[in-house]
PDB file of N, CA and C in Angstrom:
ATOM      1  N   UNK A   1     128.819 124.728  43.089  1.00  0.00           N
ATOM      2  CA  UNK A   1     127.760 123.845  42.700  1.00  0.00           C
ATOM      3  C   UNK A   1     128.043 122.391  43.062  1.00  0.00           C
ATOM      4  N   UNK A   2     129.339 121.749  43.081  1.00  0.00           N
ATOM      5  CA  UNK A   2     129.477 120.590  43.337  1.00  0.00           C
ATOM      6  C   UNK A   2     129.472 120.274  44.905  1.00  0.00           C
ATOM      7  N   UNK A   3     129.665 121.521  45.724  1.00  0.00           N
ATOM      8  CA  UNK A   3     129.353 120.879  46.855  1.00  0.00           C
ATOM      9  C   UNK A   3     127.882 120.101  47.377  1.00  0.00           C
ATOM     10  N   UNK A   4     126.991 121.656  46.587  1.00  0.00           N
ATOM     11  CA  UNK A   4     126.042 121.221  46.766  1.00  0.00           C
ATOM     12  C   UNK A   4     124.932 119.899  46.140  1.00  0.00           C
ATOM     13  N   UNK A   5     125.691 119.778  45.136  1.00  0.00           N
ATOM     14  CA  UNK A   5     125.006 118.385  44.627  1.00  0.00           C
ATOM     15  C   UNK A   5     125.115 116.991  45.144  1.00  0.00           C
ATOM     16  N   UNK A   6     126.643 117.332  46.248  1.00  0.00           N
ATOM     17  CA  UNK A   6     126.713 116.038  46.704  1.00  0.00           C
ATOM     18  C   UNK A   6     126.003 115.953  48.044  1.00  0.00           C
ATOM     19  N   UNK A   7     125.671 116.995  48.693  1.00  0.00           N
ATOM     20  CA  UNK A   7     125.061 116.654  49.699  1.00  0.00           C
ATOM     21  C   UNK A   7     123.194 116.476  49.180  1.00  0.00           C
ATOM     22  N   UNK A   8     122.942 116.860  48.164  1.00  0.00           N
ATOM     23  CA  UNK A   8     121.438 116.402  47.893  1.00  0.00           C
ATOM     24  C   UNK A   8     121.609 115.199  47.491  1.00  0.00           C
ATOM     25  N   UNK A   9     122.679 114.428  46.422  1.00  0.00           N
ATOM     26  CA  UNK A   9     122.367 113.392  46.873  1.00  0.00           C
ATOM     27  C   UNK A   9     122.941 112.102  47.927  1.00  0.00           C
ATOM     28  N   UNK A  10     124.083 112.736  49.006  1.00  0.00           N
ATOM     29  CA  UNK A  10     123.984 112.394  50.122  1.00  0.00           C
ATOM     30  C   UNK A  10     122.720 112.466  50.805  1.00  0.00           C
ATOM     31  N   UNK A  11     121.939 113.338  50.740  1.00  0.00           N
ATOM     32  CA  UNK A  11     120.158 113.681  51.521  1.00  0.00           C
ATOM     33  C   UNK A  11     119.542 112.505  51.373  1.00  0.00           C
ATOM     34  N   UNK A  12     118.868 112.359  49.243  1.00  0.00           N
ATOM     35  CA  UNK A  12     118.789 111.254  48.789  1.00  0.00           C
ATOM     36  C   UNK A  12     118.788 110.024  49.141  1.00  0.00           C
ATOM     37  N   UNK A  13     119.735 109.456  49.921  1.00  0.00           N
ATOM     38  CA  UNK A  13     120.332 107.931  50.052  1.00  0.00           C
ATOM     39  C   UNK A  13     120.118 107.980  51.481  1.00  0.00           C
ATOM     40  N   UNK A  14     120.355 109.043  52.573  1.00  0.00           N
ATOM     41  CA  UNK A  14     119.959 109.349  53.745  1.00  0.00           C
ATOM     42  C   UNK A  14     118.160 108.663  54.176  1.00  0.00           C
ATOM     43  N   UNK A  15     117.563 109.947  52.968  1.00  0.00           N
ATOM     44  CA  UNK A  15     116.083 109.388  53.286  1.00  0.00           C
ATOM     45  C   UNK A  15     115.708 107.913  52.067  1.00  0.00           C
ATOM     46  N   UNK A  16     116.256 107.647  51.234  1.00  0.00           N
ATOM     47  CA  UNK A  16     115.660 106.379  50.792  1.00  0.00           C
ATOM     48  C   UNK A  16     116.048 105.102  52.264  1.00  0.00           C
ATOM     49  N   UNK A  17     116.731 105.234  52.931  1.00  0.00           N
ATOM     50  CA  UNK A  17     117.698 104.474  53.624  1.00  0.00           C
ATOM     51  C   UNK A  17     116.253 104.524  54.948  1.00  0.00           C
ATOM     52  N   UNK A  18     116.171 105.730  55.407  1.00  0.00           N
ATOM     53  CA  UNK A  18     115.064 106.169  56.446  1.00  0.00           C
ATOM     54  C   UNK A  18     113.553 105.805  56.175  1.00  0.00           C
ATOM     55  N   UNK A  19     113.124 105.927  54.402  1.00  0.00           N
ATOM     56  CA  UNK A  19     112.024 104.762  54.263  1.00  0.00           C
ATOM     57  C   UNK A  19     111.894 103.264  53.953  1.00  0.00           C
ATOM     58  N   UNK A  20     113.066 103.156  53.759  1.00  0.00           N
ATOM     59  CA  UNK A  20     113.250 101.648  53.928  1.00  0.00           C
ATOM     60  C   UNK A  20     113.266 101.134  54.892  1.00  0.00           C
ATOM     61  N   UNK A  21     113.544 101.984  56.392  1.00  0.00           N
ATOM     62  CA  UNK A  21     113.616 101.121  57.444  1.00  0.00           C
ATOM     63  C   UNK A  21     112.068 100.995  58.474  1.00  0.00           C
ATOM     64  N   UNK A  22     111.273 102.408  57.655  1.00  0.00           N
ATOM     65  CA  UNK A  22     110.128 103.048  58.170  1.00  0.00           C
ATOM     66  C   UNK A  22     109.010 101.765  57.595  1.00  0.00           C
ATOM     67  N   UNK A  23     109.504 100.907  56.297  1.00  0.00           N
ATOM     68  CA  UNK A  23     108.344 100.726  55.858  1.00  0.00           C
ATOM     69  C   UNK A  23     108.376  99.264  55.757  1.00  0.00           C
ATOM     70  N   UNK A  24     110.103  98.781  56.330  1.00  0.00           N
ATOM     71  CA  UNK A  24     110.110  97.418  56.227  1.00  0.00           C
ATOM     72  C   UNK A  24     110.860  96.801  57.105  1.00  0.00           C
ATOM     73  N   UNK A  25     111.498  97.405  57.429  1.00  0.00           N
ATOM     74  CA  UNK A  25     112.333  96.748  58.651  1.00  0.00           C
ATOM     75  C   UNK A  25     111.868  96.807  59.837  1.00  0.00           C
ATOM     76  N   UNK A  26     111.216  97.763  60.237  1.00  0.00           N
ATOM     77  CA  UNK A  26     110.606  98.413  61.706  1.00  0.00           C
ATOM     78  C   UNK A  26     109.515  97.265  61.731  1.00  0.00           C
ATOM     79  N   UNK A  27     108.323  97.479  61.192  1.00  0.00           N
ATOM     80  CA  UNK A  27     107.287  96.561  61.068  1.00  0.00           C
ATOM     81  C   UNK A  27     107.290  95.102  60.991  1.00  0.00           C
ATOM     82  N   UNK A  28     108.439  94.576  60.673  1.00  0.00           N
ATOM     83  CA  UNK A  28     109.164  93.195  61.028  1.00  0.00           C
ATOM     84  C   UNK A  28     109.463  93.153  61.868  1.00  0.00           C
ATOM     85  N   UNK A  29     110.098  93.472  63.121  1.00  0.00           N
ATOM     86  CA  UNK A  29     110.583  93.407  64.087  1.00  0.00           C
ATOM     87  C   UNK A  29     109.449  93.791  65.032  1.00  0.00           C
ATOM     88  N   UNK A  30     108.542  94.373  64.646  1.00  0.00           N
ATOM     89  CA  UNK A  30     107.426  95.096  65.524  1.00  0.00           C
ATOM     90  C   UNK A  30     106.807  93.059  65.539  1.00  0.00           C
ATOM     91  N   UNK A  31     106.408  92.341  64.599  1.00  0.00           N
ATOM     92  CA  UNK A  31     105.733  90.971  64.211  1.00  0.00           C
ATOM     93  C   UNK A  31     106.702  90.246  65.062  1.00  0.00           C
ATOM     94  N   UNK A  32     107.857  90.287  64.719  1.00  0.00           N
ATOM     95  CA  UNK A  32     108.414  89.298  65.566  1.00  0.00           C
ATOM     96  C   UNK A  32     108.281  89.325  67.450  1.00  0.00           C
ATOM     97  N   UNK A  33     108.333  90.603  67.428  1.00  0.00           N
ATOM     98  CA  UNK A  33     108.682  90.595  68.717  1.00  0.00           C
ATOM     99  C   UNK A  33     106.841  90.362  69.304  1.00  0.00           C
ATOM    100  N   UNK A  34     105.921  90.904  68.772  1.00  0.00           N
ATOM    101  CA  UNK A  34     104.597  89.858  68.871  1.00  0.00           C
ATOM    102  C   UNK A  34     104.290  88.303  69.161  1.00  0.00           C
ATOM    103  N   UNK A  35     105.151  88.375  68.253  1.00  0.00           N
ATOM    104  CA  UNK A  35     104.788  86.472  68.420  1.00  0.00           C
ATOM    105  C   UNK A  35     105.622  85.901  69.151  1.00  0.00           C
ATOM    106  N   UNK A  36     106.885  86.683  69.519  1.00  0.00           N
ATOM    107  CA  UNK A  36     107.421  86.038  70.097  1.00  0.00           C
ATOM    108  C   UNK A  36     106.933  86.309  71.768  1.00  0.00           C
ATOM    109  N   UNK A  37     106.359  86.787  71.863  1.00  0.00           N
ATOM    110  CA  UNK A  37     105.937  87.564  73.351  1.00  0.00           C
ATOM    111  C   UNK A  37     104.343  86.264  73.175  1.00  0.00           C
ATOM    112  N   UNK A  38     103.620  86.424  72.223  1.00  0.00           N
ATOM    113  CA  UNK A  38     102.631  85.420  72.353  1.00  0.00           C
ATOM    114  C   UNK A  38     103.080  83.224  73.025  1.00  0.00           C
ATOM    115  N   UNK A  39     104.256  83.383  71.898  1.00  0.00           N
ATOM    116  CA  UNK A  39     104.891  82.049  72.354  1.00  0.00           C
ATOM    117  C   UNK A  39     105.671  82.129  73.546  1.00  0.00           C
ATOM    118  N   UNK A  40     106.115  82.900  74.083  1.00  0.00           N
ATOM    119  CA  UNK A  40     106.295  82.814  75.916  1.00  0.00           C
ATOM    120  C   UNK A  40     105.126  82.995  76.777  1.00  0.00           C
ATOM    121  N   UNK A  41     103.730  83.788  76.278  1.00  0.00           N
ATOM    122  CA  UNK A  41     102.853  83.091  77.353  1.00  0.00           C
ATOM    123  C   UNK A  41     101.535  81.964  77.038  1.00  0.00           C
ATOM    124  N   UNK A  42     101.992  80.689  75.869  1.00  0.00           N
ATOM    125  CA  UNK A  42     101.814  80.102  76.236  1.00  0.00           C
ATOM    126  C   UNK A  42     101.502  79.251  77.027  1.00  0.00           C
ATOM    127  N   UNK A  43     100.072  78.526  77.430  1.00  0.00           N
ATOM    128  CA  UNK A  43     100.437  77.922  78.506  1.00  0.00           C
ATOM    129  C   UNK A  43      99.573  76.231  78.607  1.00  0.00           C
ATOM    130  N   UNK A  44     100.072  75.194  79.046  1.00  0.00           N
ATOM    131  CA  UNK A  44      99.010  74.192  79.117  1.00  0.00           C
ATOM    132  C   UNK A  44      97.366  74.317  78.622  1.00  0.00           C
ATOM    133  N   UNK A  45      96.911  74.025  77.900  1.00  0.00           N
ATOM    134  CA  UNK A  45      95.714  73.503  77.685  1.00  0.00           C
ATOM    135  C   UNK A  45      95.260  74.829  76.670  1.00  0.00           C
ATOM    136  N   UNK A  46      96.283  75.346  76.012  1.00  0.00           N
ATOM    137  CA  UNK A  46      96.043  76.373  74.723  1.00  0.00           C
ATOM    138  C   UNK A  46      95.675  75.723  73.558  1.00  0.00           C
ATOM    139  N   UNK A  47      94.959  76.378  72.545  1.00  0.00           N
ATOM    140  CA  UNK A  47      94.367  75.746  72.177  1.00  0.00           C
ATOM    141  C   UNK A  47      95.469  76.318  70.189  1.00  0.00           C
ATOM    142  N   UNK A  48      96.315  75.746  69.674  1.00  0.00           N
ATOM    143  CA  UNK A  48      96.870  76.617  68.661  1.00  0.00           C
ATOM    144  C   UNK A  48      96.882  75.546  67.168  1.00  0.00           C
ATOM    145  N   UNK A  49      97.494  76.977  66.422  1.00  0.00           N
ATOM    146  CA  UNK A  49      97.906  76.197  64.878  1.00  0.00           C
ATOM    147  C   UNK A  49      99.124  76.467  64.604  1.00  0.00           C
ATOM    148  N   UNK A  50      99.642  75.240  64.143  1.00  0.00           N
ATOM    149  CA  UNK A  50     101.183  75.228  63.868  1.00  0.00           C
ATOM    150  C   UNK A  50     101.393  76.105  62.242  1.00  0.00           C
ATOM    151  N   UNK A  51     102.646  76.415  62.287  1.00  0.00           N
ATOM    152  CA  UNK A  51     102.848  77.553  60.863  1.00  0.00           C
ATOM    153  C   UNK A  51     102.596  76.326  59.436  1.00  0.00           C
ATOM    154  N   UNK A  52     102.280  75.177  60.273  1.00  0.00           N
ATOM    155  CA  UNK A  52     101.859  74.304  59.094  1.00  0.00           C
ATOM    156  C   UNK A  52     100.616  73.976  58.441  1.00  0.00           C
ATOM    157  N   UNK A  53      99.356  74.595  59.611  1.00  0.00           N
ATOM    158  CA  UNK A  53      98.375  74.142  59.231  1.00  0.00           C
ATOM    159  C   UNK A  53      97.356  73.306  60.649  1.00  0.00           C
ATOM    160  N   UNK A  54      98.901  72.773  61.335  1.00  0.00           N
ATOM    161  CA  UNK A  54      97.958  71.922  62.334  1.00  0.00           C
ATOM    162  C   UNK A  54      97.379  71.990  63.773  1.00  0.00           C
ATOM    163  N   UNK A  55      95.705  71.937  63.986  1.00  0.00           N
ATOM    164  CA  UNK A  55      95.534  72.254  64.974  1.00  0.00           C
ATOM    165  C   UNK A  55      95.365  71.193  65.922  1.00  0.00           C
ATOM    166  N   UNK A  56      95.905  71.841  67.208  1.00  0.00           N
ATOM    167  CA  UNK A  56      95.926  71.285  68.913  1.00  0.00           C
ATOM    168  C   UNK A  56      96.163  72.008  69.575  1.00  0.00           C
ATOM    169  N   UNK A  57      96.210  71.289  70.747  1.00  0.00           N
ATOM    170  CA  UNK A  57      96.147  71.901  72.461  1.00  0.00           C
ATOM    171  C   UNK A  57      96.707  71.468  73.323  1.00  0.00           C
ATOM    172  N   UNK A  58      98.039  72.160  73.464  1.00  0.00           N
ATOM    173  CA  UNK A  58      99.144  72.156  73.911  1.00  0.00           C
ATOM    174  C   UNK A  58      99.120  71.435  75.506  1.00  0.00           C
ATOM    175  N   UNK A  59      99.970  69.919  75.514  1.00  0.00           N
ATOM    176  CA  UNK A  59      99.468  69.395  76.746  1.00  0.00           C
ATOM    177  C   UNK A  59     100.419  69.087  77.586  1.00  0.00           C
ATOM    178  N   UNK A  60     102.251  69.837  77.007  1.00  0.00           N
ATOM    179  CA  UNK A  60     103.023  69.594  77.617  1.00  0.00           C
ATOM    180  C   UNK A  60     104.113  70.783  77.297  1.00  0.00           C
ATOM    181  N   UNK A  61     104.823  71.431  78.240  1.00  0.00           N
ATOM    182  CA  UNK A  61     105.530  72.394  77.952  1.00  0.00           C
ATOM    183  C   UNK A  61     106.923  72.401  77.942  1.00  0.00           C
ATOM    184  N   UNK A  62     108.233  71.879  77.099  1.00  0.00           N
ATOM    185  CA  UNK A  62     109.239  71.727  77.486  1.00  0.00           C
ATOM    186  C   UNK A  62     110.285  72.909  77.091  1.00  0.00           C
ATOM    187  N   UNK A  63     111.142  72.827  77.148  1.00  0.00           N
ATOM    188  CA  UNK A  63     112.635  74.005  76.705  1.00  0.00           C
ATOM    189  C   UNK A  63     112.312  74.787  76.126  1.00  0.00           C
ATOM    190  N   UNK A  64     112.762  74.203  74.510  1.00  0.00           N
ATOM    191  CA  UNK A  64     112.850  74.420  73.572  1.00  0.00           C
ATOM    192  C   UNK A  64     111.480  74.120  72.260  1.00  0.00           C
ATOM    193  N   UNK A  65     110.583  72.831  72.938  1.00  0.00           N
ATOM    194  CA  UNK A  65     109.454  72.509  72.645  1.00  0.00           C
ATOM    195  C   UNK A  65     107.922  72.445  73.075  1.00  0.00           C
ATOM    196  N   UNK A  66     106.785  71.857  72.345  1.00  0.00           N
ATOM    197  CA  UNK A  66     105.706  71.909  72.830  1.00  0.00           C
ATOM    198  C   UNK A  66     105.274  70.071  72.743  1.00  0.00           C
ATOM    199  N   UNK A  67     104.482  69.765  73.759  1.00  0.00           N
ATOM    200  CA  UNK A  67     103.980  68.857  73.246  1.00  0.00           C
ATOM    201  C   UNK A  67     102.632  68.999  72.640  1.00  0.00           C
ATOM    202  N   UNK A  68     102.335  68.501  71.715  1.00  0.00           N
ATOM    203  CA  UNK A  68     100.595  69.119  71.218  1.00  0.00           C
ATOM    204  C   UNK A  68     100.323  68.188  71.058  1.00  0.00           C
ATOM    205  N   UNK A  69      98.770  67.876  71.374  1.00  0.00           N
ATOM    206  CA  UNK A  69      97.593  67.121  71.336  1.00  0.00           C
ATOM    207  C   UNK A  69      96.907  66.912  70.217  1.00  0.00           C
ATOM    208  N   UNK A  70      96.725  66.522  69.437  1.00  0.00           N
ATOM    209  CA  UNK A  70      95.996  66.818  68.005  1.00  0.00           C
ATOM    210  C   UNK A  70      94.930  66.208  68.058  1.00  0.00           C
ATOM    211  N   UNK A  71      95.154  64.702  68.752  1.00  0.00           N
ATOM    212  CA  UNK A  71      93.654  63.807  69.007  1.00  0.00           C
ATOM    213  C   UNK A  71      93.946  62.962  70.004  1.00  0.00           C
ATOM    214  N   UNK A  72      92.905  61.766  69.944  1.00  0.00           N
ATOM    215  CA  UNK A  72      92.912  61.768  71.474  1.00  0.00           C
ATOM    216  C   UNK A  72      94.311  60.245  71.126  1.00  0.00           C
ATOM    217  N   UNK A  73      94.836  60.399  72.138  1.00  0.00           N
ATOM    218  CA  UNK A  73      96.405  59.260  71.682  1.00  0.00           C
ATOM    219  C   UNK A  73      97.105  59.784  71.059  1.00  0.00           C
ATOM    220  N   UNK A  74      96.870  60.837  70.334  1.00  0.00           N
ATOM    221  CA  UNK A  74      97.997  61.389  69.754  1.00  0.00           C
ATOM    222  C   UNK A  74      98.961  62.429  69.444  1.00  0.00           C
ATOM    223  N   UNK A  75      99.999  62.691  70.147  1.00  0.00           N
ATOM    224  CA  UNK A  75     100.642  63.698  70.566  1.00  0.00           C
ATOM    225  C   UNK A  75     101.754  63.827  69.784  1.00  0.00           C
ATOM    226  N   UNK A  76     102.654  65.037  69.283  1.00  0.00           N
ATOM    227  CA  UNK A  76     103.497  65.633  68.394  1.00  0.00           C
ATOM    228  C   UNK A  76     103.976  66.445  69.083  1.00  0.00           C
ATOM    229  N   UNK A  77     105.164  66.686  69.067  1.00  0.00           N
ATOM    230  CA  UNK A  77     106.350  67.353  69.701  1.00  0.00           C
ATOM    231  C   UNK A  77     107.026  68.723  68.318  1.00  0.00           C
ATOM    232  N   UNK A  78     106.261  69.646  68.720  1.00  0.00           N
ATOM    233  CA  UNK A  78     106.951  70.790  68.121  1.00  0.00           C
ATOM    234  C   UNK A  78     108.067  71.672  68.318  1.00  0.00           C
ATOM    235  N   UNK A  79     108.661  72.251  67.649  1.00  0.00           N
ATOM    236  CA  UNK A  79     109.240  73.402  68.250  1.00  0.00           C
ATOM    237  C   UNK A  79     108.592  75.111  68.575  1.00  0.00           C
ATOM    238  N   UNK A  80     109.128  75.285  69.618  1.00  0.00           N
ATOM    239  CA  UNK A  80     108.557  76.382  70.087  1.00  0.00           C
ATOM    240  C   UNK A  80     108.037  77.465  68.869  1.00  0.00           C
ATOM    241  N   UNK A  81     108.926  77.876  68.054  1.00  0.00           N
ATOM    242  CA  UNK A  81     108.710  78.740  66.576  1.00  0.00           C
ATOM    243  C   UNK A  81     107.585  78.085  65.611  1.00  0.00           C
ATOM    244  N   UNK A  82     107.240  76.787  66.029  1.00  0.00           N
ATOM    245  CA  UNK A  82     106.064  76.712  64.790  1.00  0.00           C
ATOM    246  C   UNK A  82     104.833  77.146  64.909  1.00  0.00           C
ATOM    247  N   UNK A  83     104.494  77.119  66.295  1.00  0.00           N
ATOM    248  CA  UNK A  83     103.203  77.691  66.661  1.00  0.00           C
ATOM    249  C   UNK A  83     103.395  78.758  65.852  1.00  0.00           C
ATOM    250  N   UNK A  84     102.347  78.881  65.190  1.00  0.00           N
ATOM    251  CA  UNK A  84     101.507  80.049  64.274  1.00  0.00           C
ATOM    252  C   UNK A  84     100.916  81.439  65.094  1.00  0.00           C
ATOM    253  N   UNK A  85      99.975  80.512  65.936  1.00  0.00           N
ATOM    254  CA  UNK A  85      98.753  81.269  66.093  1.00  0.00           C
ATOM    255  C   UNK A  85      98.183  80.713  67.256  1.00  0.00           C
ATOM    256  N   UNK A  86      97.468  81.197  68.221  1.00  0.00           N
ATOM    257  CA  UNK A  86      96.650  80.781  69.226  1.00  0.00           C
ATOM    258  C   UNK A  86      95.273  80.957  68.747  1.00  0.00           C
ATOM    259  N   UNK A  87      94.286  80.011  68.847  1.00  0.00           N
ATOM    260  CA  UNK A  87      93.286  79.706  68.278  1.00  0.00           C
ATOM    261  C   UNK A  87      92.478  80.162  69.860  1.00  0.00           C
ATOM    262  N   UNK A  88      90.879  81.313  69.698  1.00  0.00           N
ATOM    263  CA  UNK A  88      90.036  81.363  70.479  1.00  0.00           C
ATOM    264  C   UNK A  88      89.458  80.052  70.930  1.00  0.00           C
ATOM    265  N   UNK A  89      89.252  79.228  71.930  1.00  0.00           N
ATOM    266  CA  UNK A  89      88.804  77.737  71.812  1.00  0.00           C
ATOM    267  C   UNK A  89      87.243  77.700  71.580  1.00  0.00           C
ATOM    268  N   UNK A  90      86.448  79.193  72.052  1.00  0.00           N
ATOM    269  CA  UNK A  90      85.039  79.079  71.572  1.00  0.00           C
ATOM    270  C   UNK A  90      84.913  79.563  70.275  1.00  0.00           C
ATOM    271  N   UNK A  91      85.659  79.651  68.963  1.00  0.00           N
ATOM    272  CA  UNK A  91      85.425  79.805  67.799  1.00  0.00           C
ATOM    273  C   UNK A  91      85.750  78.647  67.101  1.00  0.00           C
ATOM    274  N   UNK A  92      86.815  77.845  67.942  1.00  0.00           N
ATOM    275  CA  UNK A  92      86.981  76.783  67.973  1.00  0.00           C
ATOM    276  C   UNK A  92      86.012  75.479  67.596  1.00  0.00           C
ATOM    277  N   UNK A  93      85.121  75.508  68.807  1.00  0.00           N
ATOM    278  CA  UNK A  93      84.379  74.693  68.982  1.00  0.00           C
ATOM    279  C   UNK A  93      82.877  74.925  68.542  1.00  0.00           C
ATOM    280  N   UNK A  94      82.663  76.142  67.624  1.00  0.00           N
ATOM    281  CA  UNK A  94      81.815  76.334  66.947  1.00  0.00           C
ATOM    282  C   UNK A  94      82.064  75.603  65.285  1.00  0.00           C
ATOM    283  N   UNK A  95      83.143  75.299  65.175  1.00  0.00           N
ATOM    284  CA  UNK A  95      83.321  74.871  63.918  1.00  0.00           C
ATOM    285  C   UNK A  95      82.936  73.559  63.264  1.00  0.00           C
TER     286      UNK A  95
END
């Protein structure tokens, strides 16, 4: 009997271990690797929102950074990771 109890709950810890990775780890990495594939094709004259809130249109492309446009004279230097989101520019400009 004791063999067998340890391998059920060896099984146990096997599959809690297998939905933990099914239901939270996988699906994180599935997001990251999204956005991160969105922020490499970036490109001049995109139109986005920073993970802060702020929108512009990206008017300079460097390394590690973005330059963004927010208004007219005024430009902000992000890092590549804050971009949020790429904004449609005709839902955009319906607003």
């Amino acid at each position: 009997m004791g063999i067998t109890s340890q391998y059920g709950s060896l099984l146990y810890i096997v599959a809690l271990f297998a939905i933990l990775y099914f239901l939270m780890i996988r699906p994180q990495q599935q997001r990251q690797k999204r956005l991160q594939e969105m922020i490499n094709n970036l490109k001049v004259g995109d139109r986005v929102v920073t993970v802060g809130g702020m929108y512009g249109t990206i008017d300079k492309i460097k390394d590690n950074s973005f330059i963004i446009r927010v208004s007219d004279n005024v430009r902000i230097e992000f890092q590549k990771n804050a971009v949020g989101q790429v904004v449609d520019s005709e839902a955009a400009e319906k607003e």
